[in-house]
PDB file of N, CA and C in Angstrom:
ATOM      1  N   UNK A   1       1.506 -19.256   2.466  1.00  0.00           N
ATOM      2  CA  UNK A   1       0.877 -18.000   2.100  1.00  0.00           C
ATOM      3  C   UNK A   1       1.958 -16.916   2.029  1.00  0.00           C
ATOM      4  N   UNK A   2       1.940 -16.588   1.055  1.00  0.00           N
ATOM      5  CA  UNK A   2       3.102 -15.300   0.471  1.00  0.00           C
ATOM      6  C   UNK A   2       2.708 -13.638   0.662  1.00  0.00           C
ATOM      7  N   UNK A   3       3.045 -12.949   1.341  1.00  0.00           N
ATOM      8  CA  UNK A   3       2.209 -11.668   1.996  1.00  0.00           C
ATOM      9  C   UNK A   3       3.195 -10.424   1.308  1.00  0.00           C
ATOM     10  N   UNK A   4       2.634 -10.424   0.694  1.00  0.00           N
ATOM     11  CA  UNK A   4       3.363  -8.818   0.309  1.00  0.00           C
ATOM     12  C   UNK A   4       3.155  -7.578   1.132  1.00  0.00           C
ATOM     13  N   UNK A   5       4.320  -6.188   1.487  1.00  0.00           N
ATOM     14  CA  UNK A   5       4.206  -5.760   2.092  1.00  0.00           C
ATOM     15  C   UNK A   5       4.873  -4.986   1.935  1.00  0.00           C
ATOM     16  N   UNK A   6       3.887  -3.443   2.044  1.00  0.00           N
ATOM     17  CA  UNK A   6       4.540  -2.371   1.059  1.00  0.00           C
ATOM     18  C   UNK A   6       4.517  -1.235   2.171  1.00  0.00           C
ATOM     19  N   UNK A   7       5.755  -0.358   1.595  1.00  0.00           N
ATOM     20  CA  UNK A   7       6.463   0.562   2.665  1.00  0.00           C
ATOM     21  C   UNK A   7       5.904   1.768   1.852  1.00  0.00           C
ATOM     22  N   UNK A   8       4.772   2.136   3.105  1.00  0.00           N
ATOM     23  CA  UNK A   8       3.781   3.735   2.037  1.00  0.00           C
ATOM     24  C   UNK A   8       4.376   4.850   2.021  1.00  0.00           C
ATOM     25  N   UNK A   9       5.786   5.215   2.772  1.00  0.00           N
ATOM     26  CA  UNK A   9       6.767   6.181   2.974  1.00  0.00           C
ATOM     27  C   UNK A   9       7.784   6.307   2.057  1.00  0.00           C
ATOM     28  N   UNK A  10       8.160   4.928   1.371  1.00  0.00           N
ATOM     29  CA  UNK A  10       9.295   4.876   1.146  1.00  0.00           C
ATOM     30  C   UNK A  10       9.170   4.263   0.175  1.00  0.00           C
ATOM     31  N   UNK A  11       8.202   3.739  -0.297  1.00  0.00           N
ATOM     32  CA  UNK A  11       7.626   3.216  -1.957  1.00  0.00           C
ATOM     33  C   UNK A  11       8.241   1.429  -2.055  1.00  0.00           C
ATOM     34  N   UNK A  12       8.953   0.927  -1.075  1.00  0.00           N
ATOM     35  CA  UNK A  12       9.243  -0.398  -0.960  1.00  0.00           C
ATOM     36  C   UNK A  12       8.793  -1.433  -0.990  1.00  0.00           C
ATOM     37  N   UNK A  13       9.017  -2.201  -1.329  1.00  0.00           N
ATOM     38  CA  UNK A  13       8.037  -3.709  -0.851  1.00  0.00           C
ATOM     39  C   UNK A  13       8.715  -4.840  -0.775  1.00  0.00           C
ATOM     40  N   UNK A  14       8.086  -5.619   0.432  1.00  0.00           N
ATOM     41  CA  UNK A  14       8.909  -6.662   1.187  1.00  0.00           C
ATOM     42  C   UNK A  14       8.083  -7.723   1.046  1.00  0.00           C
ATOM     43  N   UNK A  15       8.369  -9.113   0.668  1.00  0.00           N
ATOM     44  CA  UNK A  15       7.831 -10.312   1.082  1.00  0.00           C
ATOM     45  C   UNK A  15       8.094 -11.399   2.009  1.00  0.00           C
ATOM     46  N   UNK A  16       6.971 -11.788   2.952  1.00  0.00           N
ATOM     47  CA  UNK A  16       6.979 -12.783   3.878  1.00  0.00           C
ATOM     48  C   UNK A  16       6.270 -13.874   3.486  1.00  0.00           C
ATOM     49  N   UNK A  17       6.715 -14.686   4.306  1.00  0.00           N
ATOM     50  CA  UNK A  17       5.949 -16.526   4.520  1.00  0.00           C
ATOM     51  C   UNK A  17       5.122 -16.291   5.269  1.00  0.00           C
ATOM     52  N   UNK A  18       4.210 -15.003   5.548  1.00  0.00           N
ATOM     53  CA  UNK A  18       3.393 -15.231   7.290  1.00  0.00           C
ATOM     54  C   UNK A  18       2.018 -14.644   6.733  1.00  0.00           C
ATOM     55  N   UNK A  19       1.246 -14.703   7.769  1.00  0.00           N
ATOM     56  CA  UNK A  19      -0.111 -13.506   7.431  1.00  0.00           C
ATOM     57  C   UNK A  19       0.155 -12.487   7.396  1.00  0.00           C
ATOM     58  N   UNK A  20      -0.861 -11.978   6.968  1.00  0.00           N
ATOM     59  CA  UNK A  20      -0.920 -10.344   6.758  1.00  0.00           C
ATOM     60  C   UNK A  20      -0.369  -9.465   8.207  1.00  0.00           C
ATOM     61  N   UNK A  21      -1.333 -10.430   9.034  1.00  0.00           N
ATOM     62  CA  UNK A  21      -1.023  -9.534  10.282  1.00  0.00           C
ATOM     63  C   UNK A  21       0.836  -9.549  10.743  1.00  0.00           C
ATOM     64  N   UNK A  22       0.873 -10.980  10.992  1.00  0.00           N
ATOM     65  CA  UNK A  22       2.334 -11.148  11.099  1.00  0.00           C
ATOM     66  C   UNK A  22       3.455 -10.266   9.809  1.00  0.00           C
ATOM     67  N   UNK A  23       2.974 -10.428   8.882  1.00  0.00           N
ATOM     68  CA  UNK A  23       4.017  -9.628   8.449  1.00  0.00           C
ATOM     69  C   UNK A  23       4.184  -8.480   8.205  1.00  0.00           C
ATOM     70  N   UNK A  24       3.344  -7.453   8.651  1.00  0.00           N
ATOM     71  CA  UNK A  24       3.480  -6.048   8.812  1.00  0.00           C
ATOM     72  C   UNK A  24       3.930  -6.032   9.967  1.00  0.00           C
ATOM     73  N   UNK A  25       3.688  -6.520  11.205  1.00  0.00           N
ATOM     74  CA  UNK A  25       4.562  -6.296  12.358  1.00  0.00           C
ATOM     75  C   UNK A  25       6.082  -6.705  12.006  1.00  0.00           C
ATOM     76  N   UNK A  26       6.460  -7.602  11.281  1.00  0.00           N
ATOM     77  CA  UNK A  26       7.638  -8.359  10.847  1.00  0.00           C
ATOM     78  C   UNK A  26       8.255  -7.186  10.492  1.00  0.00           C
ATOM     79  N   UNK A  27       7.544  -6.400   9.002  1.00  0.00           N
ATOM     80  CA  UNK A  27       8.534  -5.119   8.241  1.00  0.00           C
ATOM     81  C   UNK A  27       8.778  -4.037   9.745  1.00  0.00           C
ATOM     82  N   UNK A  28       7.422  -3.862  10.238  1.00  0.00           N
ATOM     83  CA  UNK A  28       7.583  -2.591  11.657  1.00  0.00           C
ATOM     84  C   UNK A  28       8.590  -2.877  12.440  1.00  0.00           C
ATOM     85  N   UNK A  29       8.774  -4.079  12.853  1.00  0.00           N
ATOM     86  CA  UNK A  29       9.833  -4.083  13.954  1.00  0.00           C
ATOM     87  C   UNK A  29      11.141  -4.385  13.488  1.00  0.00           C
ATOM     88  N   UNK A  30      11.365  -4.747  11.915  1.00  0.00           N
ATOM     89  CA  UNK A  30      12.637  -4.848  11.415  1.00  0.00           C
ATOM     90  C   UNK A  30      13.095  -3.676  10.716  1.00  0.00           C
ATOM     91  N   UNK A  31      12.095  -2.701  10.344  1.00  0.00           N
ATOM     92  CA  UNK A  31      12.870  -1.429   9.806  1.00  0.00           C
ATOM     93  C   UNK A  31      13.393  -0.651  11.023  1.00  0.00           C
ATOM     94  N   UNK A  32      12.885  -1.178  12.192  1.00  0.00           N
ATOM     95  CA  UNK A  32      13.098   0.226  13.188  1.00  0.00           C
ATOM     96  C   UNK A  32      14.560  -0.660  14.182  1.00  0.00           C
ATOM     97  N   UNK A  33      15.333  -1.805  13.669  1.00  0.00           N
ATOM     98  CA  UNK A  33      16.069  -2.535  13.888  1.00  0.00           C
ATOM     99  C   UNK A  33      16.290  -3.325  14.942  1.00  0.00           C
ATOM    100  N   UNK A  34      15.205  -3.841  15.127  1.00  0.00           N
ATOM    101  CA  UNK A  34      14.697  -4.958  16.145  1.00  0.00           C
ATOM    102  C   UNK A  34      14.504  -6.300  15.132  1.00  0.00           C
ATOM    103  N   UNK A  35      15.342  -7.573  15.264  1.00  0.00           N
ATOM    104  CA  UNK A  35      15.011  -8.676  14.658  1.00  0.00           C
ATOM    105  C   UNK A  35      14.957  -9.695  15.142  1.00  0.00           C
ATOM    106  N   UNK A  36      14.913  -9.388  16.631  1.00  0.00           N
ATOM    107  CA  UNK A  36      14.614 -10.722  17.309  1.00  0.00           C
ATOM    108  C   UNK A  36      12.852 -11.349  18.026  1.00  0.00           C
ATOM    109  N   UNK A  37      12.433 -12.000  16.768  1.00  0.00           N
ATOM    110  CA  UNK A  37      11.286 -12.086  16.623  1.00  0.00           C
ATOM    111  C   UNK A  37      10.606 -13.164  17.982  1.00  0.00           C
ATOM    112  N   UNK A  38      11.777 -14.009  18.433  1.00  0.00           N
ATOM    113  CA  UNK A  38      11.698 -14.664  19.662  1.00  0.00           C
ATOM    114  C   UNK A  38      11.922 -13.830  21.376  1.00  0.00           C
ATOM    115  N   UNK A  39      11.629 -12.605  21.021  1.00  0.00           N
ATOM    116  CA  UNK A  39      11.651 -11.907  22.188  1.00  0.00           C
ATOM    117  C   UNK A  39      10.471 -11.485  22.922  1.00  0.00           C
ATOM    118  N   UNK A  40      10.156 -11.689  23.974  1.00  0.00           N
ATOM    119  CA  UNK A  40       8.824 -11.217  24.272  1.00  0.00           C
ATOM    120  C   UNK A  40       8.684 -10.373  24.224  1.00  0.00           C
ATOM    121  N   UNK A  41       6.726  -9.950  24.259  1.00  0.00           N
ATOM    122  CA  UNK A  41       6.870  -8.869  23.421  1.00  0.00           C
ATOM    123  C   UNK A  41       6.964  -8.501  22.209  1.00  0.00           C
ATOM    124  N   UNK A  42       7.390  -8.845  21.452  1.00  0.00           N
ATOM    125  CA  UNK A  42       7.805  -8.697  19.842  1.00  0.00           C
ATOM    126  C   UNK A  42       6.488  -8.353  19.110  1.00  0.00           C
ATOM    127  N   UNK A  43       5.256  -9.459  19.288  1.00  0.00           N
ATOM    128  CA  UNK A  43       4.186  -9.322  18.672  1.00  0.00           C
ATOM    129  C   UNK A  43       2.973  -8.291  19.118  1.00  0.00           C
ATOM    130  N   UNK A  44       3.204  -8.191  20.051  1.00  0.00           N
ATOM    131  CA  UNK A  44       2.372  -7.271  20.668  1.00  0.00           C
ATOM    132  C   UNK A  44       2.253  -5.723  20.419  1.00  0.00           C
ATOM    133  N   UNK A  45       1.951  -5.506  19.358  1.00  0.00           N
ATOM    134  CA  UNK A  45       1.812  -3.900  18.580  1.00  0.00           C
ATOM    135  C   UNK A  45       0.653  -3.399  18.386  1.00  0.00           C
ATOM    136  N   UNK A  46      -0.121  -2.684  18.463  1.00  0.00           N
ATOM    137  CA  UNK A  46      -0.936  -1.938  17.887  1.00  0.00           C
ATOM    138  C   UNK A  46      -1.103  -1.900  16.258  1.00  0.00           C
ATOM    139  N   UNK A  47      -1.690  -3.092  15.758  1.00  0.00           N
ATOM    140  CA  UNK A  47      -2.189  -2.877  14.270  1.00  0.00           C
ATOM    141  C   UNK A  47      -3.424  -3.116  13.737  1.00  0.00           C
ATOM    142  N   UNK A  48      -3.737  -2.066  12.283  1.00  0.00           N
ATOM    143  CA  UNK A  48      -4.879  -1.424  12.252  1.00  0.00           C
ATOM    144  C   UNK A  48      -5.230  -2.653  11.197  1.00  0.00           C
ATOM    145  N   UNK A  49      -6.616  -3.234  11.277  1.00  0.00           N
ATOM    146  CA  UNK A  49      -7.068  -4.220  10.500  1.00  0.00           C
ATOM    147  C   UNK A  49      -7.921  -3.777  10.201  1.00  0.00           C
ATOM    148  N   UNK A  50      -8.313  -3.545   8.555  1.00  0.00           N
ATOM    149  CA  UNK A  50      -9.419  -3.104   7.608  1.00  0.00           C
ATOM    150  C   UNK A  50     -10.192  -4.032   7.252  1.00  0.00           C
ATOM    151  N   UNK A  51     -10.763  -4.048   6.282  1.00  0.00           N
ATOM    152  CA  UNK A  51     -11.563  -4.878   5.658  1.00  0.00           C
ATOM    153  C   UNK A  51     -10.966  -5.701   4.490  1.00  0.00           C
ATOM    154  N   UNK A  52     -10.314  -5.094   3.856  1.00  0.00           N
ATOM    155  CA  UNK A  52      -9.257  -5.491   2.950  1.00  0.00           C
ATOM    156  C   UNK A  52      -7.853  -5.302   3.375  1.00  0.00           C
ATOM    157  N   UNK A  53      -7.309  -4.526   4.450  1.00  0.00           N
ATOM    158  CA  UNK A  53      -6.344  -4.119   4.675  1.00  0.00           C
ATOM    159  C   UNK A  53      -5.652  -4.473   5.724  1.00  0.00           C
ATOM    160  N   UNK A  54      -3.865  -4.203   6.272  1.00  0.00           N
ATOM    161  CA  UNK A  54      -3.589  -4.565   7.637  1.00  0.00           C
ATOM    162  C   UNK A  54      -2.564  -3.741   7.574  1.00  0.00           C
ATOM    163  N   UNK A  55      -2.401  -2.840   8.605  1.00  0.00           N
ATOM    164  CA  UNK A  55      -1.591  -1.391   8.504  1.00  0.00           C
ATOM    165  C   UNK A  55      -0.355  -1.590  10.185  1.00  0.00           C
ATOM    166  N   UNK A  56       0.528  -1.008   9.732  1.00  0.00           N
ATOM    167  CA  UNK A  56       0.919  -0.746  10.826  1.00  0.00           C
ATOM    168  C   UNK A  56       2.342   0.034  10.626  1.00  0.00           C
ATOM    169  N   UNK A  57       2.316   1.405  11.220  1.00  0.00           N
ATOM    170  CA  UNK A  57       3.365   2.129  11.054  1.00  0.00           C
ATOM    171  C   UNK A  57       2.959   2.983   9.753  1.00  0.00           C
ATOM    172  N   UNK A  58       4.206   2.807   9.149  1.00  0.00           N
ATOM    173  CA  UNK A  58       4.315   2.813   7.167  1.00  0.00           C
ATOM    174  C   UNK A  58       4.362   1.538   6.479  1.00  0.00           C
ATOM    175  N   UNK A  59       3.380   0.368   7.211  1.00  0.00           N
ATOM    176  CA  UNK A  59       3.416  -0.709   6.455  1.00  0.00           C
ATOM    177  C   UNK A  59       2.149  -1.324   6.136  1.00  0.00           C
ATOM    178  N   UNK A  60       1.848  -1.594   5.253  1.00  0.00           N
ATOM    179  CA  UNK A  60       0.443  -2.217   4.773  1.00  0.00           C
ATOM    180  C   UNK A  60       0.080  -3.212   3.712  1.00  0.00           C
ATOM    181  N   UNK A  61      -0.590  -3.763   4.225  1.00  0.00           N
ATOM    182  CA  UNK A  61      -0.724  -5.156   3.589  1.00  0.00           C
ATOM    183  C   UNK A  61      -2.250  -5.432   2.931  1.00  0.00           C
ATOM    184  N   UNK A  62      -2.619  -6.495   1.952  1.00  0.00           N
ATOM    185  CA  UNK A  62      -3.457  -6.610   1.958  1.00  0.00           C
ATOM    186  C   UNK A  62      -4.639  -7.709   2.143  1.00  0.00           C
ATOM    187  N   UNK A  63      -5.406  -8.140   2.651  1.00  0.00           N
ATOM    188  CA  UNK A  63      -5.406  -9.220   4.115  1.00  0.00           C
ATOM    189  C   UNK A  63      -5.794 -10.438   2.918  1.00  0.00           C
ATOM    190  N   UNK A  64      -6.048 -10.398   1.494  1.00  0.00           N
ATOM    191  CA  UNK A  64      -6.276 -11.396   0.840  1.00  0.00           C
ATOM    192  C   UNK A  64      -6.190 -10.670  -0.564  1.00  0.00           C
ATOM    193  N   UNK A  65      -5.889 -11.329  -1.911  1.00  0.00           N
ATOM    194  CA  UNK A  65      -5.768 -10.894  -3.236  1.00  0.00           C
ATOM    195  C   UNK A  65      -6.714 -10.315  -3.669  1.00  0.00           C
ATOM    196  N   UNK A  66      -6.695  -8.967  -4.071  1.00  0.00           N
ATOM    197  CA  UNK A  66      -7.664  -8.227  -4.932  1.00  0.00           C
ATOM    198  C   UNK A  66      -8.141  -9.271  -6.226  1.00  0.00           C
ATOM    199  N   UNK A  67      -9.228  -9.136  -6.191  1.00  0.00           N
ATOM    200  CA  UNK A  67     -10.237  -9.575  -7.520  1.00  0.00           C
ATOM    201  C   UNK A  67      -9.628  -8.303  -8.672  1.00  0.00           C
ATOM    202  N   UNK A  68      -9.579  -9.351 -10.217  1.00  0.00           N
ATOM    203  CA  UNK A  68      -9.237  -8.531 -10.253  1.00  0.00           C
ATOM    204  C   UNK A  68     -10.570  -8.547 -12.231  1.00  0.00           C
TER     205      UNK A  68
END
C-alpha cells in the first residue's frame, strides 16, 4: 500500500510503503529530524483520524483513494 503524504505548510509531498496512519507520523517525526523509527516511543503521537483523512502536524493523508 503506497500512502501519499502531503506537507499543508509547505505544499510538498512524500511517499511511503505504510498506512496512512504510519506514514504521517513517518513525515512528522522526520521533518522535525528524528529518524530513528526503532526508538521507543517513536509511534506514539497524537494523530487526528477523519473519515477520509489522517492528520498530524502539517501532514495529511488520505486514509483510502478518492472516488473519483
Amino acid at each position: 500500500m503506497m500512502t501519499r503524504v502531503l506537507n499543508l505548510s509547505m505544499g510538498g509531498e512524500l511517499v511511503y510503503n505504510k498506512t496512512p496512519v504510519e506514514a504521517v507520523i513517518l513525515a512528522y517525526r522526520q521533518s522535525t529530524g528524528n529518524w530513528n523509527w526503532w526508538s521507543p516511543g517513536y509511534w506514539d503521537i497524537p494523530v487526528l483520524v477523519g473519515r477520509l483523512t489522517v492528520a498530524c502536524g502539517d501532514f495529511c493523508a488520505f486514509k483510502r483513494r478518492p472516488k473519483r
